[in-house]
Protein backbone atom coordinates (compact mmCIF):
# COMPACT_ATOMS: atom_id res chain seq x y z
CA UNK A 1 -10.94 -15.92 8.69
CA UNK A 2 -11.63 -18.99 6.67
CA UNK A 3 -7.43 -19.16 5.61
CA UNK A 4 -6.40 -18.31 9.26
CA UNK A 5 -8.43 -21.76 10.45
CA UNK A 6 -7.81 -23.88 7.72
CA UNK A 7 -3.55 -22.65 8.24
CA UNK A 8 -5.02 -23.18 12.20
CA UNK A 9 -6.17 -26.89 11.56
CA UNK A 10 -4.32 -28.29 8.34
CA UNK A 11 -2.04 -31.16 9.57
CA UNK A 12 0.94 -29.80 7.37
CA UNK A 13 1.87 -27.79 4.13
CA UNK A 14 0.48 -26.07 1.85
CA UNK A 15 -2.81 -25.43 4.00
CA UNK A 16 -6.04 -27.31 3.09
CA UNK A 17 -8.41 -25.37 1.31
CA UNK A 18 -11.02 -24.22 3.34
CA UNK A 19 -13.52 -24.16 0.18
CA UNK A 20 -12.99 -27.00 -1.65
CA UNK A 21 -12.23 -30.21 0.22
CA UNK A 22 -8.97 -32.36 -0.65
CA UNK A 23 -7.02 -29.24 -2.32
CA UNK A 24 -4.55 -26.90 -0.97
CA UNK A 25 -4.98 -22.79 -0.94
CA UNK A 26 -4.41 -21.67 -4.55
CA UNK A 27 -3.88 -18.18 -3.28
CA UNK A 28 -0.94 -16.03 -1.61
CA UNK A 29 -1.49 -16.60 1.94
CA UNK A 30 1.68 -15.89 3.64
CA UNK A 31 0.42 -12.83 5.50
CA UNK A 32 -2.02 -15.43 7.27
CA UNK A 33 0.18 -17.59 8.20
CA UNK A 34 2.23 -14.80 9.75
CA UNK A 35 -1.40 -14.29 11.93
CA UNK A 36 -1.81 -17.92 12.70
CA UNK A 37 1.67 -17.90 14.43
CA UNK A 38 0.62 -14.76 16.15
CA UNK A 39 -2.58 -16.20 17.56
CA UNK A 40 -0.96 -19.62 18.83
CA UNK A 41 1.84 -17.61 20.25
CA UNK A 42 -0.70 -15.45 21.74
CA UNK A 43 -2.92 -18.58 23.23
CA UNK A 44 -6.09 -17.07 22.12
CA UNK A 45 -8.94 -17.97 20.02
CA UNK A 46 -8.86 -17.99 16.02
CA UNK A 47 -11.69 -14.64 16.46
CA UNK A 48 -9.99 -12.40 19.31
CA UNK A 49 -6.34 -13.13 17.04
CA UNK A 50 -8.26 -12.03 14.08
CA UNK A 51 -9.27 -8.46 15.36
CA UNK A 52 -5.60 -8.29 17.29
CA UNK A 53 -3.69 -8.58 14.15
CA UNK A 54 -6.19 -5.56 12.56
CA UNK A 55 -4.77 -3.65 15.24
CA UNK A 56 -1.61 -5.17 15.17
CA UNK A 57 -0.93 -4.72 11.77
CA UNK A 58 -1.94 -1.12 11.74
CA UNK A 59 0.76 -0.27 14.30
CA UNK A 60 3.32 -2.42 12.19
CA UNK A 61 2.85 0.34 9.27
CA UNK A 62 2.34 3.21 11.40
CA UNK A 63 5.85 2.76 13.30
CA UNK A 64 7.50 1.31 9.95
CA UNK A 65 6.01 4.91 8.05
CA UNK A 66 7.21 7.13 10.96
CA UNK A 67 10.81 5.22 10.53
CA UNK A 68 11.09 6.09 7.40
CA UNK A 69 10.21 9.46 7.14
CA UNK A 70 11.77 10.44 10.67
CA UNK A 71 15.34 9.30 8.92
CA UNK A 72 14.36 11.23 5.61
CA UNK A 73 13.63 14.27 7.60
CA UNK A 74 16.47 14.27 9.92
CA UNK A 75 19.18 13.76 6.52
CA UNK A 76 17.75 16.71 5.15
CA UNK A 77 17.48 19.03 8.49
CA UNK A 78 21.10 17.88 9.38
CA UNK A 79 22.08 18.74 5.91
CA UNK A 80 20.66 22.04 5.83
CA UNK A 81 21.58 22.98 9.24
CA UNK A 82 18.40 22.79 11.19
CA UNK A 83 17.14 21.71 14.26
CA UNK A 84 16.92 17.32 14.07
CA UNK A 85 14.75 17.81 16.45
CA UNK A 86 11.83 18.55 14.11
CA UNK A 87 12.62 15.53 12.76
CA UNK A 88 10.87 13.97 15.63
CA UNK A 89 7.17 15.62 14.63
CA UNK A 90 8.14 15.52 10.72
CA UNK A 91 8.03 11.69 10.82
CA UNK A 92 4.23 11.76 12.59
CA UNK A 93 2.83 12.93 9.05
CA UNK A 94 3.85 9.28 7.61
CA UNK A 95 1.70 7.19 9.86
CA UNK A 96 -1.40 10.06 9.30
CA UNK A 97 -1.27 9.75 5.86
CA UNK A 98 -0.72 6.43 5.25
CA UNK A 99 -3.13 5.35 7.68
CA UNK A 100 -5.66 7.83 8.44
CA UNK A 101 -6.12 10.30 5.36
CA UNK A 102 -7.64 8.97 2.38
CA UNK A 103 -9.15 10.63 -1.09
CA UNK A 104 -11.35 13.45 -1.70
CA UNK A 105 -14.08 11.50 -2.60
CA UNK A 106 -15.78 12.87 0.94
CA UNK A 107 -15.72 16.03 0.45
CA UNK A 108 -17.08 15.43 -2.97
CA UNK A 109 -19.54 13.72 -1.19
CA UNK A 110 -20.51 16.47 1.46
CA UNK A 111 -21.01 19.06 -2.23
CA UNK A 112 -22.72 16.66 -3.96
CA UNK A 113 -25.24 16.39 -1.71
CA UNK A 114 -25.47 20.11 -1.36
CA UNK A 115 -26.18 21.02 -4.72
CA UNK A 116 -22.87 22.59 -5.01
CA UNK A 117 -22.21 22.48 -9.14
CA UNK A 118 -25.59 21.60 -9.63
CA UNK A 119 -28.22 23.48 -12.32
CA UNK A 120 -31.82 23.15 -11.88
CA UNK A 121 -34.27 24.14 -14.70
CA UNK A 122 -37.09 25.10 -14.75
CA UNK A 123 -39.00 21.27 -14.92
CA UNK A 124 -36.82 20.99 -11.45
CA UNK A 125 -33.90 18.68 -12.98
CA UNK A 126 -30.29 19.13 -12.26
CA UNK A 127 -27.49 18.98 -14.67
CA UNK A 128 -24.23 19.74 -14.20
CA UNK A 129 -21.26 19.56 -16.55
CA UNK A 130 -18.45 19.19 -13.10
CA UNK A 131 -19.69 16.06 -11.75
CA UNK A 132 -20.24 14.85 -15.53
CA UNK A 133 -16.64 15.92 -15.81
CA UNK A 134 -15.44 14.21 -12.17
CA UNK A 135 -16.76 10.87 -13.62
CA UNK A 136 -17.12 9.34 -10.08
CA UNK A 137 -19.80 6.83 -10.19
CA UNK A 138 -23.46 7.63 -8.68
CA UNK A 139 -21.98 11.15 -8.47
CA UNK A 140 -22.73 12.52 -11.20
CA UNK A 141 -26.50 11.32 -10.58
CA UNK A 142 -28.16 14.77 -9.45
CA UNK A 143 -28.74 14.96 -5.81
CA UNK A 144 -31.14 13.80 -3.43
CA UNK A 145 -33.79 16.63 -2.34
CA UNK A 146 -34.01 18.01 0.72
CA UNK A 147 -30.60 19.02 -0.45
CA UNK A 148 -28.03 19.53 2.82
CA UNK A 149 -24.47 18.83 4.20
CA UNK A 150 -24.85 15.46 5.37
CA UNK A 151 -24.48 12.92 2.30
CA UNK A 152 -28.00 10.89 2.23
CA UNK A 153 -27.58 9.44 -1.61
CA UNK A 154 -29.94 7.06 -2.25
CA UNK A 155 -28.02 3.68 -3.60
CA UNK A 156 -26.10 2.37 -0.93
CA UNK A 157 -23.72 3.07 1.59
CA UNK A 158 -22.48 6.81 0.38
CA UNK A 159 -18.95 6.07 2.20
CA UNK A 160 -18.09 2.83 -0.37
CA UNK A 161 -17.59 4.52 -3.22
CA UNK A 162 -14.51 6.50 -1.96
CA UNK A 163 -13.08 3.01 -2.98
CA UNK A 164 -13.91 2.67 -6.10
CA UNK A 165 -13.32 6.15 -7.58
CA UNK A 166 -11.72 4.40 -10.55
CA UNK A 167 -13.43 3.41 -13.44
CA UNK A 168 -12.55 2.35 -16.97
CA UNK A 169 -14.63 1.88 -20.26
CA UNK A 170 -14.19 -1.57 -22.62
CA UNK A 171 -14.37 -1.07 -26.11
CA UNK A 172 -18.12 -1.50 -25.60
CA UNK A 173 -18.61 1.46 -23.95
CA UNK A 174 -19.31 -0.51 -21.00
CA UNK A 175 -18.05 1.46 -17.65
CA UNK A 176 -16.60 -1.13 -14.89
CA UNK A 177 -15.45 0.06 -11.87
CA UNK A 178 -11.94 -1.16 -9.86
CA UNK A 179 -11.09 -1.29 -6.99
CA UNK A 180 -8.94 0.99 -5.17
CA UNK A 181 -9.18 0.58 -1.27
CA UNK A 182 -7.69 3.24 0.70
CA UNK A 183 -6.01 1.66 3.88
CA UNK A 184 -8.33 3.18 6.16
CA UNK A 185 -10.78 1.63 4.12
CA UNK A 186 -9.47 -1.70 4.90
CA UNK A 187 -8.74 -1.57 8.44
CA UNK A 188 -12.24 0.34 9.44
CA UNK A 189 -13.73 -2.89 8.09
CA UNK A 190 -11.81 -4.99 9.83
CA UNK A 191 -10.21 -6.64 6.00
CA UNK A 192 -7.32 -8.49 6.40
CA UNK A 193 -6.60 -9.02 3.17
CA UNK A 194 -3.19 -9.81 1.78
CA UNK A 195 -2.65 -6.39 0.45
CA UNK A 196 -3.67 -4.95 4.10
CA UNK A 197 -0.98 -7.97 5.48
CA UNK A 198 1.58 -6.38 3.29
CA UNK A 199 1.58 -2.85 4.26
CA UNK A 200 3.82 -3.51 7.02
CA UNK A 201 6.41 -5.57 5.25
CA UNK A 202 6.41 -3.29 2.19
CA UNK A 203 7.21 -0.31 4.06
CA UNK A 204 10.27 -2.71 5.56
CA UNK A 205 11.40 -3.05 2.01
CA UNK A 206 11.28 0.56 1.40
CA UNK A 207 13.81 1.07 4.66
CA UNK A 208 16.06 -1.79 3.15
CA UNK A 209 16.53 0.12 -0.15
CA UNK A 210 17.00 3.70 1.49
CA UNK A 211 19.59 1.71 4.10
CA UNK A 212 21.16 0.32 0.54
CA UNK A 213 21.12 3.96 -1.02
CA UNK A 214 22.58 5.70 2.09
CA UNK A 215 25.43 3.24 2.80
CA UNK A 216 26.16 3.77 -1.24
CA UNK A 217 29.50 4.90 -0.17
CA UNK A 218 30.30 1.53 1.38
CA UNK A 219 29.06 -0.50 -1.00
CA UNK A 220 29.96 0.77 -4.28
CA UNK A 221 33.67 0.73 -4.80
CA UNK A 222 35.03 1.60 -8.40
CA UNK A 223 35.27 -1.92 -10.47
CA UNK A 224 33.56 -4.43 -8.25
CA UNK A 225 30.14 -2.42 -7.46
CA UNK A 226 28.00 -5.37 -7.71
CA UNK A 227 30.25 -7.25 -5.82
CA UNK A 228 30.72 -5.07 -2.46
CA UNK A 229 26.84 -4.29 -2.78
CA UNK A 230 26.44 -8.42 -2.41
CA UNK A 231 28.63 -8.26 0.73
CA UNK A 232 26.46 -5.90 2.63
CA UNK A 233 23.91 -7.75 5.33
CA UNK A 234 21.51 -5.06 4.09
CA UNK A 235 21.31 -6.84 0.70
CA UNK A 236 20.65 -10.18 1.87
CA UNK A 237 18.06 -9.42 4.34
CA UNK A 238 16.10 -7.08 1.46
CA UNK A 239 16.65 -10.15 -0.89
CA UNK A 240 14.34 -12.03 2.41
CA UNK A 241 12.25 -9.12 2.49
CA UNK A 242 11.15 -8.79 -1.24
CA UNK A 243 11.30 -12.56 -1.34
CA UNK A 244 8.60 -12.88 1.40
CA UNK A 245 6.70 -10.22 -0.82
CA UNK A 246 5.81 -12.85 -3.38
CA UNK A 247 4.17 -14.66 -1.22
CA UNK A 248 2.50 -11.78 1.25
CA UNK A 249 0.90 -10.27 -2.26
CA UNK A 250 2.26 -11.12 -5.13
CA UNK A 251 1.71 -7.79 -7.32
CA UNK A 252 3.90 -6.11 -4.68
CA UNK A 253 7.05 -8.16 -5.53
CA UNK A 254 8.42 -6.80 -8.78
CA UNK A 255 7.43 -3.15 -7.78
CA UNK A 256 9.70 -3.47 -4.80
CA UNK A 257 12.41 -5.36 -6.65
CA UNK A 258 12.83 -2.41 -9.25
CA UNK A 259 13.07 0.16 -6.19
CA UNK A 260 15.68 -1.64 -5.39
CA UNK A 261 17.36 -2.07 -8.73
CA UNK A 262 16.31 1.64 -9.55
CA UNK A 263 18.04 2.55 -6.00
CA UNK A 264 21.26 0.60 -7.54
CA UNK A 265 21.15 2.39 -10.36
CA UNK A 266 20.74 5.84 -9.54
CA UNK A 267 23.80 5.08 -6.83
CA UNK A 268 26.15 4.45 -9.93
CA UNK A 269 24.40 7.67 -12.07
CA UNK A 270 25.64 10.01 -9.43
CA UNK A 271 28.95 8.44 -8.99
CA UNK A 272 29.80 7.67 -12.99
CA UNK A 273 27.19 9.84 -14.70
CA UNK A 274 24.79 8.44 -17.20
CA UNK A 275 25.72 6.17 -20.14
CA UNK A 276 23.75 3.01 -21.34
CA UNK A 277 25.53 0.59 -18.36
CA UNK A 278 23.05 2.37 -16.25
CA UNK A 279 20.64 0.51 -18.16
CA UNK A 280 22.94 -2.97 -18.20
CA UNK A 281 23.12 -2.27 -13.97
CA UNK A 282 19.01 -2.02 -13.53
CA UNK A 283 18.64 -5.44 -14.54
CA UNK A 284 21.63 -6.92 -13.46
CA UNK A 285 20.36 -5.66 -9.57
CA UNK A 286 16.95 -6.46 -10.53
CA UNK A 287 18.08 -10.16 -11.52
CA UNK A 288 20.78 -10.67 -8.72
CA UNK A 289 18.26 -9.44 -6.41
CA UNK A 290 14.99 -11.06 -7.47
């Protein structure tokens, strides 16, 4: 909220920093200027564009998922001689488990705080060598008593820790835990955070590089491969797309620049079989590309 009105109110570019007076945001806030354009299209106020782009931005992902998977499904029914009419229903699993589905950590949850796993001696303590195994933080505490199906652990909010199920140990023997938000996660909470803002425009690049991989036949004439895949529109506007991603969050940008390259790559492995070019042609697309 604080990026959205200091991109709202800053006189020009880059934004002012909305914590520390007389500097510009140090950060990658693309994705919130993207919002701030929504909301003064829109006419409304800085807070009702905030929670319209949450729902906004959800839909973005969910129609970009179902895209993709309805035109992966309907290649492979057409191919195998089935009805592409399934295809219709097949792509409604993208959205669902982008969006809505998440870990197991719930239903982790739910055993945990039924005992399930759990050893008590005789002096009433619990041990348990699963959840010791599991590793999931605050888990692999014993249980709350009365013990039940509803999660009651005492700590917190029992629902957080689905994201952070992911820990690591330093050299120390220190355990730190990271951070690995689900995007349900993020959008019950209302977080519009740049790697929420992305979700959208990723799943764009993903279509760009199947569209680049599908019109291989096109594209990759014998001798000048590079060259006809530089003439397709579908190139230029992923170059945009992965561009943008730099920008929308950062960490994104070279994982979506290798699909590509990777997609390049496995285009001229099918059509000239394997040899070390195949190596030379990854970073070649990568470098054209990036």
């Amino acid at each position: 909220m604080a990026f959205i009105n200091a991109i709202l109110r800053s006189p020009g570019f880059p934004p002012n920093d909305p914590w520390l007076s007389g500097y510009s945001i140090s950060y990658y806030y693309f994705g919130y200027i993207l919002v701030s354009m929504v909301i003064r299209l829109a006419g409304t106020s800085p807070s009702v564009g905030f929670n319209l782009a949450v729902a906004l931005w959800f839909a973005l992902a969910a129609t970009a998922s179902y895209g993709i998977l309805y035109n992966l499904a309907f290649g492979w029914l057409k191919r195998n001689g089935r009805s592409i009419g399934q295809a219709v229903w097949n792509g409604l699993l993208a959205p669902f488990l982008l969006l809505i589905a998440s870990n197991l950590e719930g239903l982790f949850e739910i055993l945990h705080a039924r005992g399930v796993f759990w050893t008590q001696a005789a002096d009433g303590t619990f041990t348990s060598k699963f959840w010791n195994w599991l590793g999931l933080l605050e888990l692999n505490n014993p249980p709350s008593l009365p013990l039940g199906w509803v999660p009651q652990r005492l700590g917190g909010i029992w629902w957080w820790r689905a994201s952070r199920v992911v820990t690591d140990t330093n050299l120390a023997g220190v355990v730190r835990e990271n951070i690995d938000e689900f995007p349900f996660f993020s959008f019950y909470l209302g977080d519009l955070h740049p790697h929420v803002l992305a979700l959208p425009f990723a799943i764009l690049a993903i279509g760009l590089v199947l569209n680049l991989y599908l019109t291989r036949g096109e594209s990759m004439l014998p001798g000048r491969k590079l060259a006809n895949w530089l003439r397709q529109p579908g190139f230029w506007l992923g170059a945009i797309a992965l561009g943008a991603m730099g920008f929308l969050n950062t960490w994104d940008f070279p994982i979506y620049v290798a699909l590509a390259a990777a997609a390049y790559t496995l285009v001229n492995y099918q059509q000239d079989g394997w040899s070390n070019s195949r190596i030379e042609d990854f970073f070649k697309a990568a470098l054209t590309l990036g």
